[in-house]
PDB file of N, CA and C in Angstrom:
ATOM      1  N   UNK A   1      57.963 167.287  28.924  1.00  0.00           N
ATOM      2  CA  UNK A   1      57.412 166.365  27.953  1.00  0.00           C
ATOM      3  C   UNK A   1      58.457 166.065  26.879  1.00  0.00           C
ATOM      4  N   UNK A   2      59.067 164.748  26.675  1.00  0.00           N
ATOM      5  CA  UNK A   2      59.396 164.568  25.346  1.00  0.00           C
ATOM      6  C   UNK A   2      59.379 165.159  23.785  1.00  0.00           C
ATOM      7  N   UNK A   3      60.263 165.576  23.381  1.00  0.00           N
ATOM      8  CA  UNK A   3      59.627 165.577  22.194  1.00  0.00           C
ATOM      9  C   UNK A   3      60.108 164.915  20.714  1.00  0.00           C
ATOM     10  N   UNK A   4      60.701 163.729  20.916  1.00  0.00           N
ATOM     11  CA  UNK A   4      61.070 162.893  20.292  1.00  0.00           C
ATOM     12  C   UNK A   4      60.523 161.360  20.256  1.00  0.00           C
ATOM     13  N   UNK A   5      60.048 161.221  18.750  1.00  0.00           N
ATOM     14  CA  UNK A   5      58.988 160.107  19.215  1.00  0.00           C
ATOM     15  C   UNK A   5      60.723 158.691  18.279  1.00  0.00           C
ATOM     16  N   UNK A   6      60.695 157.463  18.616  1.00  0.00           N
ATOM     17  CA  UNK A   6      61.501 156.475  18.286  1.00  0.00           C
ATOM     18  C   UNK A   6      61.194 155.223  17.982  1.00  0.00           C
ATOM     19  N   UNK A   7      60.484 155.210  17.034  1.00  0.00           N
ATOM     20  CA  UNK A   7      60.134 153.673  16.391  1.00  0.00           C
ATOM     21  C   UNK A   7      61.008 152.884  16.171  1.00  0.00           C
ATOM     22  N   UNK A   8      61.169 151.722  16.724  1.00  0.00           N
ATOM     23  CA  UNK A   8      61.912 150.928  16.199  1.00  0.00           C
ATOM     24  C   UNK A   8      60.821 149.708  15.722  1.00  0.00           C
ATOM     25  N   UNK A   9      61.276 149.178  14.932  1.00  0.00           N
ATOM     26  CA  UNK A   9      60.533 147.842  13.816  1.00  0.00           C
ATOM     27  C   UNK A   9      61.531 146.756  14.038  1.00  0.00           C
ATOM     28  N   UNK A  10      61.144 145.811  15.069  1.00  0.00           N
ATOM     29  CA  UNK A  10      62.485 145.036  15.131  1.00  0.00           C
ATOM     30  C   UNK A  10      61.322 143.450  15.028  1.00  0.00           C
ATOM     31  N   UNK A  11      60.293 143.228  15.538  1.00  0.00           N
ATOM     32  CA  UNK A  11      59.634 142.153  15.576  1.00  0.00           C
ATOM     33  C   UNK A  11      58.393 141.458  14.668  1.00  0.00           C
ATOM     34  N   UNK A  12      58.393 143.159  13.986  1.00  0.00           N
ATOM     35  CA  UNK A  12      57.205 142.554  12.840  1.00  0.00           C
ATOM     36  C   UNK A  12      58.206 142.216  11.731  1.00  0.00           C
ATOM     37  N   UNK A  13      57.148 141.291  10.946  1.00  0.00           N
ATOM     38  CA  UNK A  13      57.642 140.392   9.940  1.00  0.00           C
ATOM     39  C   UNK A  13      56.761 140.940   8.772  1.00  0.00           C
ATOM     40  N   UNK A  14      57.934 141.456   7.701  1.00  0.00           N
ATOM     41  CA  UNK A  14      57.235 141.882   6.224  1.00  0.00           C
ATOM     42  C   UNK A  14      56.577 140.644   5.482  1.00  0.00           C
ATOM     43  N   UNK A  15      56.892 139.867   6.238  1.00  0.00           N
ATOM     44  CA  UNK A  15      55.961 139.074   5.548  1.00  0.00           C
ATOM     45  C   UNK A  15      54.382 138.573   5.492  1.00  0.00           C
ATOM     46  N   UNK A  16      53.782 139.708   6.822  1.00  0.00           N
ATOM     47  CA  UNK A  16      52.799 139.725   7.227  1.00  0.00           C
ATOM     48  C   UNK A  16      52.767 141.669   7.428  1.00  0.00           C
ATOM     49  N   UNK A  17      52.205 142.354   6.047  1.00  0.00           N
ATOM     50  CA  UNK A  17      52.114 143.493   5.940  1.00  0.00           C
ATOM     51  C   UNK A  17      51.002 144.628   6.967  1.00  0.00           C
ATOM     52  N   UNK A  18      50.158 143.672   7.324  1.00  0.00           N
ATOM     53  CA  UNK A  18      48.872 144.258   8.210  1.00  0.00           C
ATOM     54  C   UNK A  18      49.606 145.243   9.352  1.00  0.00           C
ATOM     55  N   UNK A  19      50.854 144.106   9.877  1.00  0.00           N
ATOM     56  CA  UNK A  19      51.277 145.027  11.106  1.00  0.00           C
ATOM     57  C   UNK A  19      52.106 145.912  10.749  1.00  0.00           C
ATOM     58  N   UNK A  20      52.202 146.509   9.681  1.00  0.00           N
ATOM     59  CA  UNK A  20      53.157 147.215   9.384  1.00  0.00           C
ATOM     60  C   UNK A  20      52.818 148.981   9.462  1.00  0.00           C
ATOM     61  N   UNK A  21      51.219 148.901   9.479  1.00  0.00           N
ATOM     62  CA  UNK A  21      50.522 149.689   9.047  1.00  0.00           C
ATOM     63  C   UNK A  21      50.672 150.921  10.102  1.00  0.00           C
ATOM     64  N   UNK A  22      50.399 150.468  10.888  1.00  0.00           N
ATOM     65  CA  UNK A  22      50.243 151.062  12.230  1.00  0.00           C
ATOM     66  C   UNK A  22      51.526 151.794  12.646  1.00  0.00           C
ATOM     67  N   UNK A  23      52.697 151.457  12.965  1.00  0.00           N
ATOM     68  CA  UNK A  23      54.040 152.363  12.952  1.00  0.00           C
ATOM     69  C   UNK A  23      54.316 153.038  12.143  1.00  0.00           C
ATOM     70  N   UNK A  24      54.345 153.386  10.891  1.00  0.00           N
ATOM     71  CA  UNK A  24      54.217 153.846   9.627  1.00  0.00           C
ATOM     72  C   UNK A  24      53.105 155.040   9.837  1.00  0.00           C
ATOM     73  N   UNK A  25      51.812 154.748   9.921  1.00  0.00           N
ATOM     74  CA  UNK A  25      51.259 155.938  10.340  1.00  0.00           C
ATOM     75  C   UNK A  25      51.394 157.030  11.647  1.00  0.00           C
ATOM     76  N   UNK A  26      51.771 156.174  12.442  1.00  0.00           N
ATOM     77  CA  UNK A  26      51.710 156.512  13.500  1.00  0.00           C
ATOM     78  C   UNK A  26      53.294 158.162  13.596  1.00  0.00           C
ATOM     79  N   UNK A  27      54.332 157.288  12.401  1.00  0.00           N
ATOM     80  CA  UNK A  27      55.646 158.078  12.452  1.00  0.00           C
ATOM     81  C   UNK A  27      54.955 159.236  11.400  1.00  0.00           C
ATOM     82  N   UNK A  28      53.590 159.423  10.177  1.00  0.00           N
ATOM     83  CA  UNK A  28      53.670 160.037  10.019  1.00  0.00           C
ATOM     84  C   UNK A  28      52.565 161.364  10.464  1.00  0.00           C
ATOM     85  N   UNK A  29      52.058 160.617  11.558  1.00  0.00           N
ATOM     86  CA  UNK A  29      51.231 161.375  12.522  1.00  0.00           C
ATOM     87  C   UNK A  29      52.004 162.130  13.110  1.00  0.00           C
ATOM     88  N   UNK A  30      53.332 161.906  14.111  1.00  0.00           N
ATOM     89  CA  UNK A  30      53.960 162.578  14.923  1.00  0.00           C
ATOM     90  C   UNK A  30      54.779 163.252  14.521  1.00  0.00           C
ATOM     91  N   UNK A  31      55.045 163.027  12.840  1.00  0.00           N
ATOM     92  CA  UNK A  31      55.818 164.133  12.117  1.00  0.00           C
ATOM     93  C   UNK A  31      55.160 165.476  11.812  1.00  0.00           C
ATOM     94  N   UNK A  32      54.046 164.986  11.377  1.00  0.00           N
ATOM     95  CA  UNK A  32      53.044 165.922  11.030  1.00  0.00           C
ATOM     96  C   UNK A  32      52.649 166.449  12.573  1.00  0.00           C
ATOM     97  N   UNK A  33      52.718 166.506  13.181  1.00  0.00           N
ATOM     98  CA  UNK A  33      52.770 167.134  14.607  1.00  0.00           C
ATOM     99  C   UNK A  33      53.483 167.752  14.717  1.00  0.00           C
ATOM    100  N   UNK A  34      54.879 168.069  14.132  1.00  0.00           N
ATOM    101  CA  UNK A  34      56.169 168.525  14.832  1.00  0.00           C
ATOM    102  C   UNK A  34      56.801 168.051  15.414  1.00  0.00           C
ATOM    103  N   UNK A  35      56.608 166.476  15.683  1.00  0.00           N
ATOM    104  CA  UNK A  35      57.720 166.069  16.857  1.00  0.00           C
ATOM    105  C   UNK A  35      58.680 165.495  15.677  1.00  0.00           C
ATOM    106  N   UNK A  36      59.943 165.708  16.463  1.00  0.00           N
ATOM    107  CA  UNK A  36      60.984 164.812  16.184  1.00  0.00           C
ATOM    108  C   UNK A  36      61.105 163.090  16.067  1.00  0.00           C
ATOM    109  N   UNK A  37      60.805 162.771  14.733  1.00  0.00           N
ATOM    110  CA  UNK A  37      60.839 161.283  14.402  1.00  0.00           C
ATOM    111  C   UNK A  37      61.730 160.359  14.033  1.00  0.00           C
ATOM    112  N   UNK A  38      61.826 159.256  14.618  1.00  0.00           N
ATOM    113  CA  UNK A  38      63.002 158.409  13.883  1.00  0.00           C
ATOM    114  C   UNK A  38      62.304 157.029  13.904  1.00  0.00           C
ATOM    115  N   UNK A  39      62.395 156.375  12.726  1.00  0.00           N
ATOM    116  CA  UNK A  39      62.069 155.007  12.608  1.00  0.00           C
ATOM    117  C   UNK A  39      63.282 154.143  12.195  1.00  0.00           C
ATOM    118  N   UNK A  40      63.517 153.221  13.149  1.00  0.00           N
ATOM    119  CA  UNK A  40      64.408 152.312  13.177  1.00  0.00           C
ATOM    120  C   UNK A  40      63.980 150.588  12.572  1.00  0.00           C
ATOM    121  N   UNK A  41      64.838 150.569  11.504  1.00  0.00           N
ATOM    122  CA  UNK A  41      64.694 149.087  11.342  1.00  0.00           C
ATOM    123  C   UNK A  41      65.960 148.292  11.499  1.00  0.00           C
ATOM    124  N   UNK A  42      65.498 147.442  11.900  1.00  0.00           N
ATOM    125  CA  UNK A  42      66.358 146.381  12.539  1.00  0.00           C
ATOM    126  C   UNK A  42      65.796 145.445  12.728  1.00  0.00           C
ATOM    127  N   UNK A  43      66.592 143.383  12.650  1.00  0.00           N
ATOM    128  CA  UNK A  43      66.494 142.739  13.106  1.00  0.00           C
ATOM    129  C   UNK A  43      65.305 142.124  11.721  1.00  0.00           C
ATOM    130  N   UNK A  44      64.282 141.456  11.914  1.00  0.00           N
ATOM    131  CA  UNK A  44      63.255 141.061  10.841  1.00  0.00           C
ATOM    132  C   UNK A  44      62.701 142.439   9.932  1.00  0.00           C
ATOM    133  N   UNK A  45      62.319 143.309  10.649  1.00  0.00           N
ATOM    134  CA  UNK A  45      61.688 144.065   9.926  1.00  0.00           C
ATOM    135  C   UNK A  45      62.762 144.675   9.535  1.00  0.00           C
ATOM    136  N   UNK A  46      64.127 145.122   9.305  1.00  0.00           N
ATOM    137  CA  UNK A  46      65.459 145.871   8.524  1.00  0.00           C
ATOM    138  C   UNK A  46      65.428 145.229   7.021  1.00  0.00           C
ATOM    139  N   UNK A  47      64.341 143.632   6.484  1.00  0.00           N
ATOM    140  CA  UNK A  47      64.327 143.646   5.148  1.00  0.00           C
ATOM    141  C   UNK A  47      63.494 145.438   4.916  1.00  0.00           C
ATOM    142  N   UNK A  48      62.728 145.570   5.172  1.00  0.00           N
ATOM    143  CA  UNK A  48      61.787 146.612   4.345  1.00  0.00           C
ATOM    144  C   UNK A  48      62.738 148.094   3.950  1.00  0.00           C
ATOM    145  N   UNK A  49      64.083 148.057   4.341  1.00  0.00           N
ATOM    146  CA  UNK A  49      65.003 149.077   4.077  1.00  0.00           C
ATOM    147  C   UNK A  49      65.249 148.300   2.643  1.00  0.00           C
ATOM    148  N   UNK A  50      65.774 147.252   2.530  1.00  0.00           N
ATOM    149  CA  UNK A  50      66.307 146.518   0.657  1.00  0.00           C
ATOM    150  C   UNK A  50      65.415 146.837  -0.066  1.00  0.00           C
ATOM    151  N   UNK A  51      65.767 147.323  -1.200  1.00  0.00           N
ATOM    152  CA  UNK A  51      64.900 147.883  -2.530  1.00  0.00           C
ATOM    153  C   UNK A  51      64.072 146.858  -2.758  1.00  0.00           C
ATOM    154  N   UNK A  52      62.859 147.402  -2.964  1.00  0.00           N
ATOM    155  CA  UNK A  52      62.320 146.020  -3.726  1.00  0.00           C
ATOM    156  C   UNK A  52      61.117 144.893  -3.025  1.00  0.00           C
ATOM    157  N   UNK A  53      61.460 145.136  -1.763  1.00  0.00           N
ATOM    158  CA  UNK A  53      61.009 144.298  -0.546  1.00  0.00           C
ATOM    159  C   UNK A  53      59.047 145.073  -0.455  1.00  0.00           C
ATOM    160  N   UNK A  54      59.733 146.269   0.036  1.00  0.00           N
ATOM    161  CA  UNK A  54      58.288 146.989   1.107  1.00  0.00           C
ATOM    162  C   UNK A  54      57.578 147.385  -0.647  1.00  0.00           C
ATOM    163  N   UNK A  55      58.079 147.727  -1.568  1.00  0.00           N
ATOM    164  CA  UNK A  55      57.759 148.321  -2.995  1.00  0.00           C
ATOM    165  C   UNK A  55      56.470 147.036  -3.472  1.00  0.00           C
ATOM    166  N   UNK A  56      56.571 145.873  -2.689  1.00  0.00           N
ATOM    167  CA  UNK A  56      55.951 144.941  -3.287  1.00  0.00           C
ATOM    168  C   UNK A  56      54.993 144.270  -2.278  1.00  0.00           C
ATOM    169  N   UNK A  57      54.670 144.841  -1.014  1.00  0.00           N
ATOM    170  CA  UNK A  57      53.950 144.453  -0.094  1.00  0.00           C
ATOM    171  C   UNK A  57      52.757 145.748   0.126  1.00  0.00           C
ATOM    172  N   UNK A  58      51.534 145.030   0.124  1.00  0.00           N
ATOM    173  CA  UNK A  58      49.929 145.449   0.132  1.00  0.00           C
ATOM    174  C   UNK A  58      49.833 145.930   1.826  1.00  0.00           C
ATOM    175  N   UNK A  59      49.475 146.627   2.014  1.00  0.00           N
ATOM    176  CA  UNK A  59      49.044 147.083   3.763  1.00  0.00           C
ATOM    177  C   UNK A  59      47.756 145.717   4.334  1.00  0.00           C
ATOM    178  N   UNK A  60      47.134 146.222   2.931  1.00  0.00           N
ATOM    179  CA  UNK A  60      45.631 145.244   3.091  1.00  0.00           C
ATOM    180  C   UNK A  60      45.728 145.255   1.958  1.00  0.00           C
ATOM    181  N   UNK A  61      44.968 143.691   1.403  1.00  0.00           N
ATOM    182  CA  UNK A  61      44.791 143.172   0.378  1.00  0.00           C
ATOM    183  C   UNK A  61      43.870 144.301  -0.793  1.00  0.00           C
ATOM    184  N   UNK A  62      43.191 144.545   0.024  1.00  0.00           N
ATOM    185  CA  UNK A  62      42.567 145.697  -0.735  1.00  0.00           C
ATOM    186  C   UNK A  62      42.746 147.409  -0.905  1.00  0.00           C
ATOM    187  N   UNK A  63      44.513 147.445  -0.411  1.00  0.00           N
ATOM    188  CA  UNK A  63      44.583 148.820  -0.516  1.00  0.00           C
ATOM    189  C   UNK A  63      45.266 148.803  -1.570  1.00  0.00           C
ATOM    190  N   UNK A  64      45.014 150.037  -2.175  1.00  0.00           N
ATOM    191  CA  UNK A  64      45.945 150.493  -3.279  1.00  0.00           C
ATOM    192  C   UNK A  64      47.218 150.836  -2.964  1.00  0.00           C
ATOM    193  N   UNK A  65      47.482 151.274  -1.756  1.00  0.00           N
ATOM    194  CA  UNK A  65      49.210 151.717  -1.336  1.00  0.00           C
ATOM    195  C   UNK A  65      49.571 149.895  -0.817  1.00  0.00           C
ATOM    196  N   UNK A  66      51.195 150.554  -1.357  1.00  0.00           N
ATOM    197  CA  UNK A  66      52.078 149.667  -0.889  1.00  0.00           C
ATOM    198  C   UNK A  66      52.975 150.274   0.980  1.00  0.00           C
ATOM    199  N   UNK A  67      53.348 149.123   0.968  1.00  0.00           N
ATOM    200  CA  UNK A  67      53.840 149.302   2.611  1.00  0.00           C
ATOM    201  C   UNK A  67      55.146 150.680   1.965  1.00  0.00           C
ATOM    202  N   UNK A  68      55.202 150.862   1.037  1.00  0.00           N
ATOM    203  CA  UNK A  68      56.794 151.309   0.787  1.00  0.00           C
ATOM    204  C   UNK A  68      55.994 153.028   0.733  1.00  0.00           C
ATOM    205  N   UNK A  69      54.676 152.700  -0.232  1.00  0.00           N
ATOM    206  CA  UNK A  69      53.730 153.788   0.159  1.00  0.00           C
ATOM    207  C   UNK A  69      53.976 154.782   1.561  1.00  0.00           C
ATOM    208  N   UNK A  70      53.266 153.950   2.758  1.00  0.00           N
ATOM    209  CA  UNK A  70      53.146 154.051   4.017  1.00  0.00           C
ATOM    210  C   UNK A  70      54.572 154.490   4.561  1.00  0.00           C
ATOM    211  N   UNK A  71      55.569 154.292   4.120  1.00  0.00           N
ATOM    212  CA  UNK A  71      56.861 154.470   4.018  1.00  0.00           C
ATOM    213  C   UNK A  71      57.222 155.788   4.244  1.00  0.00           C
ATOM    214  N   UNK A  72      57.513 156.317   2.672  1.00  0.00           N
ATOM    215  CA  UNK A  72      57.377 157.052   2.204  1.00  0.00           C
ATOM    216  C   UNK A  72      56.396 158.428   3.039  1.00  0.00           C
ATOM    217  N   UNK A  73      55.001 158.186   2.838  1.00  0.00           N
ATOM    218  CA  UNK A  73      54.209 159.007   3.766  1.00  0.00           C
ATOM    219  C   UNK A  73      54.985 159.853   4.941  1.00  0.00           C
ATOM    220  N   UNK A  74      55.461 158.507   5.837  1.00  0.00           N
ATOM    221  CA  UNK A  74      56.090 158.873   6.626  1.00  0.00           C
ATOM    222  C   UNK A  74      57.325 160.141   6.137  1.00  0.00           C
ATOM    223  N   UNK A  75      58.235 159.654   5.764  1.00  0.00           N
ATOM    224  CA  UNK A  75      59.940 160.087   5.354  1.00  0.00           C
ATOM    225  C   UNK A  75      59.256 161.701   4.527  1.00  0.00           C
ATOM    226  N   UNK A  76      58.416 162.057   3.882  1.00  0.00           N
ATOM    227  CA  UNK A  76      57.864 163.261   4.008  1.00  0.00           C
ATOM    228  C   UNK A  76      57.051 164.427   4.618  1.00  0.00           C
ATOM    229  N   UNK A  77      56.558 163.584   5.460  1.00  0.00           N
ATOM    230  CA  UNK A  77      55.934 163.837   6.954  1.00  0.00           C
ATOM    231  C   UNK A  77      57.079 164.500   7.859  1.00  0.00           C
ATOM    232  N   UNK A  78      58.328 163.982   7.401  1.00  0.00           N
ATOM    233  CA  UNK A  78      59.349 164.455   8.108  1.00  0.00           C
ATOM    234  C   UNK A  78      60.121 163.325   8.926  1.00  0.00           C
ATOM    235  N   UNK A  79      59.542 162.503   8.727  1.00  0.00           N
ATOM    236  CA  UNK A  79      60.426 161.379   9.984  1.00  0.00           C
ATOM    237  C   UNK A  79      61.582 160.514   9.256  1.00  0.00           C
ATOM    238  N   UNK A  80      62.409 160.425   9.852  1.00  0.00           N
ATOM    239  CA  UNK A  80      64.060 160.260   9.789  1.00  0.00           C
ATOM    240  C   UNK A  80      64.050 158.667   9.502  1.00  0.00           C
ATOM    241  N   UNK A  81      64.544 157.954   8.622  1.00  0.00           N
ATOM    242  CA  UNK A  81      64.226 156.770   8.831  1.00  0.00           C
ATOM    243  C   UNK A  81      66.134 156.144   8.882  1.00  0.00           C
ATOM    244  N   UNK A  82      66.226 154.837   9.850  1.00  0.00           N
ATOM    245  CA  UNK A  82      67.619 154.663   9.889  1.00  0.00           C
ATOM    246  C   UNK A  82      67.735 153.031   9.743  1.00  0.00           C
ATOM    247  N   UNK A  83      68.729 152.047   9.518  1.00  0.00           N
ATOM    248  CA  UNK A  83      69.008 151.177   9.687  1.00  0.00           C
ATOM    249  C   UNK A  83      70.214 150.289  10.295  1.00  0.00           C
ATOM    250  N   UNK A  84      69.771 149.771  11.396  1.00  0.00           N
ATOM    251  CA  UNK A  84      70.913 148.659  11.868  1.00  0.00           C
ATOM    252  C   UNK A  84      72.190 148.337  11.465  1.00  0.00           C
ATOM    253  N   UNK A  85      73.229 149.116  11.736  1.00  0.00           N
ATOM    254  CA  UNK A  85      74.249 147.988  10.919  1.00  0.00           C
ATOM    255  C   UNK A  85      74.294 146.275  10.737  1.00  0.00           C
ATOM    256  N   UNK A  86      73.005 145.465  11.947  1.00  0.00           N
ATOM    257  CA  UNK A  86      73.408 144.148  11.790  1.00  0.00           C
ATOM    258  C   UNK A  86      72.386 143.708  10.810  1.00  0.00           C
ATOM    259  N   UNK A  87      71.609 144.845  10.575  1.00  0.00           N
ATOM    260  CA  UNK A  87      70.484 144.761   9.797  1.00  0.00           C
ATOM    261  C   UNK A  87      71.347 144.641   8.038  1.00  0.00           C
ATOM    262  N   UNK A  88      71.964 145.123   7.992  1.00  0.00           N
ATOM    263  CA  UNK A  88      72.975 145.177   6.771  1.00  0.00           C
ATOM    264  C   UNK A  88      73.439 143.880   6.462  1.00  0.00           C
ATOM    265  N   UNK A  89      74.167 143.256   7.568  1.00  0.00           N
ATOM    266  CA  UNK A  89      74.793 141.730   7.287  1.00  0.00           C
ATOM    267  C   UNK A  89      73.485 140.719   7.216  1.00  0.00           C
ATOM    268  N   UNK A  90      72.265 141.198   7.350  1.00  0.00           N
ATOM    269  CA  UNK A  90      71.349 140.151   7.469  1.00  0.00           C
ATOM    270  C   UNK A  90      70.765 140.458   5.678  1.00  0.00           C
ATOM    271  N   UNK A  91      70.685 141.643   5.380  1.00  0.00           N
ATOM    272  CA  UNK A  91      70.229 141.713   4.135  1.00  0.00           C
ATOM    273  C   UNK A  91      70.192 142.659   2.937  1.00  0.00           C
ATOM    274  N   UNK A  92      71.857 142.865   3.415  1.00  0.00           N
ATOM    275  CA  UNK A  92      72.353 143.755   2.223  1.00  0.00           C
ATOM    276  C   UNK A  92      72.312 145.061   2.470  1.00  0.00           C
ATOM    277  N   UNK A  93      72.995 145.527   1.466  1.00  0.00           N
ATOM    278  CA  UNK A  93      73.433 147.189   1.307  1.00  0.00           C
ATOM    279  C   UNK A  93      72.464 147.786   0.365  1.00  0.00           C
ATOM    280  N   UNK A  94      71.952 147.263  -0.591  1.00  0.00           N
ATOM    281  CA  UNK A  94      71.279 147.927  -1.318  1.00  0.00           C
ATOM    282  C   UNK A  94      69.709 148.609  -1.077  1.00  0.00           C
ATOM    283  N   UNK A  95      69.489 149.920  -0.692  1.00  0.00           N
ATOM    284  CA  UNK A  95      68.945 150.300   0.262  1.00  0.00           C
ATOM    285  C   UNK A  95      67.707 151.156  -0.230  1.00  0.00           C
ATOM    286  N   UNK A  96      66.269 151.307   0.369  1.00  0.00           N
ATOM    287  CA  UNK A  96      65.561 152.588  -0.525  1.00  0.00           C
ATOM    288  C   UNK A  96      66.300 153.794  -0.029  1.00  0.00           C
ATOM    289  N   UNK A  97      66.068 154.491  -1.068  1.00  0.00           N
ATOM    290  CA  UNK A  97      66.312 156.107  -0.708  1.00  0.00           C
ATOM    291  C   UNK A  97      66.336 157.248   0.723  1.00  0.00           C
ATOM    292  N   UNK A  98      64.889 156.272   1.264  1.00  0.00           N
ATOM    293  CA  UNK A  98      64.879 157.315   2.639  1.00  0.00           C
ATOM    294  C   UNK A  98      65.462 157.210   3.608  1.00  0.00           C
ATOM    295  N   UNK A  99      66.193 156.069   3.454  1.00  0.00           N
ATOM    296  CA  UNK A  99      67.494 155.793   4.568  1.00  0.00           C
ATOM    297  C   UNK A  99      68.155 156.264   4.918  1.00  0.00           C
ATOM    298  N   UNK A 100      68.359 157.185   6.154  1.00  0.00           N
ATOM    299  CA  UNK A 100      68.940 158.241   6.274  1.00  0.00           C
ATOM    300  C   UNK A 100      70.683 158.213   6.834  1.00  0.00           C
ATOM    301  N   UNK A 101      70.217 156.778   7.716  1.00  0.00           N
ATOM    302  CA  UNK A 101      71.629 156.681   8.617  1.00  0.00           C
ATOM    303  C   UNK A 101      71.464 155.247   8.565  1.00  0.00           C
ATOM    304  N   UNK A 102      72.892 154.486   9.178  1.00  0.00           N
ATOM    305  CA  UNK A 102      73.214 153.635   9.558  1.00  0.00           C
ATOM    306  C   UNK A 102      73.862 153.939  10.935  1.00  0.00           C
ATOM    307  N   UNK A 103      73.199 153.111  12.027  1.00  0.00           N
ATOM    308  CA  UNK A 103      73.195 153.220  13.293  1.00  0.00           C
ATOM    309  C   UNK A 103      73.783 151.596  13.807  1.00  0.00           C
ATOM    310  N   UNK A 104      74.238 151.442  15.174  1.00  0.00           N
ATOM    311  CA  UNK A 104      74.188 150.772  15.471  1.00  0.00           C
ATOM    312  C   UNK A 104      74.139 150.705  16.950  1.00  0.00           C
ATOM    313  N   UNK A 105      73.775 149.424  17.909  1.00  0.00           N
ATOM    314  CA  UNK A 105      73.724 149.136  19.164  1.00  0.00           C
ATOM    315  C   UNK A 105      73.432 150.507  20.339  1.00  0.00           C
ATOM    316  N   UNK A 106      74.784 150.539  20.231  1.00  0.00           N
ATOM    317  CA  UNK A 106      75.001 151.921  20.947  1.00  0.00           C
ATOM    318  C   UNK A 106      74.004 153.222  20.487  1.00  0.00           C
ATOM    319  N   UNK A 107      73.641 153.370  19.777  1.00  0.00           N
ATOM    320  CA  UNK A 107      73.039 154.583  19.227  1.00  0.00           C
ATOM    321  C   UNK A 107      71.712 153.985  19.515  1.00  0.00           C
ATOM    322  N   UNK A 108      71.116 153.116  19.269  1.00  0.00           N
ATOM    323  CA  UNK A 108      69.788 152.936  19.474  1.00  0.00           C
ATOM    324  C   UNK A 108      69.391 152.498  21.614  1.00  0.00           C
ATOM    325  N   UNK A 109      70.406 151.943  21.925  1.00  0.00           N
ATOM    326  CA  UNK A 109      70.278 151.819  23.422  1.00  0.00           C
ATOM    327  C   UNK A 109      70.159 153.692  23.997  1.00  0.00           C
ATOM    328  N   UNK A 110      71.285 154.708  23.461  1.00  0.00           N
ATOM    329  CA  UNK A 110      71.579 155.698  24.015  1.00  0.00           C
ATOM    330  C   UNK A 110      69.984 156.319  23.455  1.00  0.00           C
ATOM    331  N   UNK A 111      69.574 156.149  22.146  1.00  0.00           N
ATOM    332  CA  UNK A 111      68.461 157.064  22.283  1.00  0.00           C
ATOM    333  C   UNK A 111      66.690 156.699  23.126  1.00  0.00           C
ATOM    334  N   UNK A 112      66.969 155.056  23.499  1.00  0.00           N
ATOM    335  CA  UNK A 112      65.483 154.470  24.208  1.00  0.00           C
ATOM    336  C   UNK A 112      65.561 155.156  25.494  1.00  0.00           C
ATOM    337  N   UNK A 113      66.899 155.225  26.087  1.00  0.00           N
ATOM    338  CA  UNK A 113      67.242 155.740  27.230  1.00  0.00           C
ATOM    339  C   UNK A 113      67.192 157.351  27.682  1.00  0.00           C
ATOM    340  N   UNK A 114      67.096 158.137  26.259  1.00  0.00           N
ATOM    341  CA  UNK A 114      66.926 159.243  26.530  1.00  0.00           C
ATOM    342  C   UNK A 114      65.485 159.678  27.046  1.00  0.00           C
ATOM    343  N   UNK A 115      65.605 160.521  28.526  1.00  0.00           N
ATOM    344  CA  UNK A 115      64.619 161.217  28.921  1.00  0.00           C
ATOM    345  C   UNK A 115      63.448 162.092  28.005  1.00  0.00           C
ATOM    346  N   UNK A 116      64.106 162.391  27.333  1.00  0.00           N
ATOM    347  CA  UNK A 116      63.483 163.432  26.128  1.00  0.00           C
ATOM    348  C   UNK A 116      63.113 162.516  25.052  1.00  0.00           C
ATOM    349  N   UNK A 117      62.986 161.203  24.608  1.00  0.00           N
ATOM    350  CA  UNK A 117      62.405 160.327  23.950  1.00  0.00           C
ATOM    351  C   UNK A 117      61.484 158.918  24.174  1.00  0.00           C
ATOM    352  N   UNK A 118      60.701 159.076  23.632  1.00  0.00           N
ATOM    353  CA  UNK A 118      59.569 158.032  23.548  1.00  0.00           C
ATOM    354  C   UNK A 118      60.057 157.014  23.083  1.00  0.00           C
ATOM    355  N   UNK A 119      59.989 155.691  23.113  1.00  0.00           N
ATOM    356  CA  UNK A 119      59.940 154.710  21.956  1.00  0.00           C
ATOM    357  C   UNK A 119      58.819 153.858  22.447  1.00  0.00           C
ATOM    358  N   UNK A 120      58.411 153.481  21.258  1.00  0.00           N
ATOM    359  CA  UNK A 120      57.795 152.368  20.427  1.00  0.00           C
ATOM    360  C   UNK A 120      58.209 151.472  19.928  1.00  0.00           C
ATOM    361  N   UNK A 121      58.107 150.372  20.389  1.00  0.00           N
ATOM    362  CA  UNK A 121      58.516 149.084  19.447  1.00  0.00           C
ATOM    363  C   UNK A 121      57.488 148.754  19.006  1.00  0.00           C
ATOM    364  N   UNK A 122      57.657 147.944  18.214  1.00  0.00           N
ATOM    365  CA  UNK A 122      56.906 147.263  16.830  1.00  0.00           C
ATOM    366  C   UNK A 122      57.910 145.641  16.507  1.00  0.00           C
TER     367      UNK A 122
END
């Protein structure tokens, strides 16, 4: 059995926070499990790494947490959070805190491919 779970966030759009909800919990479900977590942003969803971005987006109109909330949750839950290097040229260096790594191509192909890891896209 696996025990590495691999979110990547490459197709949802922060600009529609609803779907955001769901990977976010989900990384801090499987942290809180013990498994080994990594959430990858890249591509549209790599804004929510820039300061400022996820800090200002609602899950649901009526929640009190912010997506950066849900974030967060996660990155203390234990899960590793990383970003794209092309994710960088699309929207800067200036980064939240839980950003752990900067990855690129190669690193995210070598880990979907690993036997011992799950991924999830989003």
């Amino acid at each position: 059995m696996a025990d590495k779970l691999l979110i990547v966030l490459m197709n949802t759009d922060p600009q529609n926070p609803s779907e955001l909800g769901t990977p976010f919990q989900q990384a801090s479900v499987a942290a809180a499990m013990e498994y080994d977590v990594e959430v990858l942003l890249t591509g549209r969803a790599g804004e929510l790494a820039k300061k400022g971005v996820a800090e200002n987006l609602r899950f649901t109109e009526d929640s009190s947490k912010t997506v950066y909330d849900l974030m967060r949750d996660a990155f203390e839950a234990g899960a590793k959070f990383k970003i794209c290097t092309s994710s960088l040229e699309l929207w800067g260096d200036d980064l939240i805190p839980e950003i752990d790594e900067t990855v690129g191509a190669a690193y995210i192909i070598s880990e979907a491919m690993d036997d011992e890891t799950v991924t999830f896209t989003y």
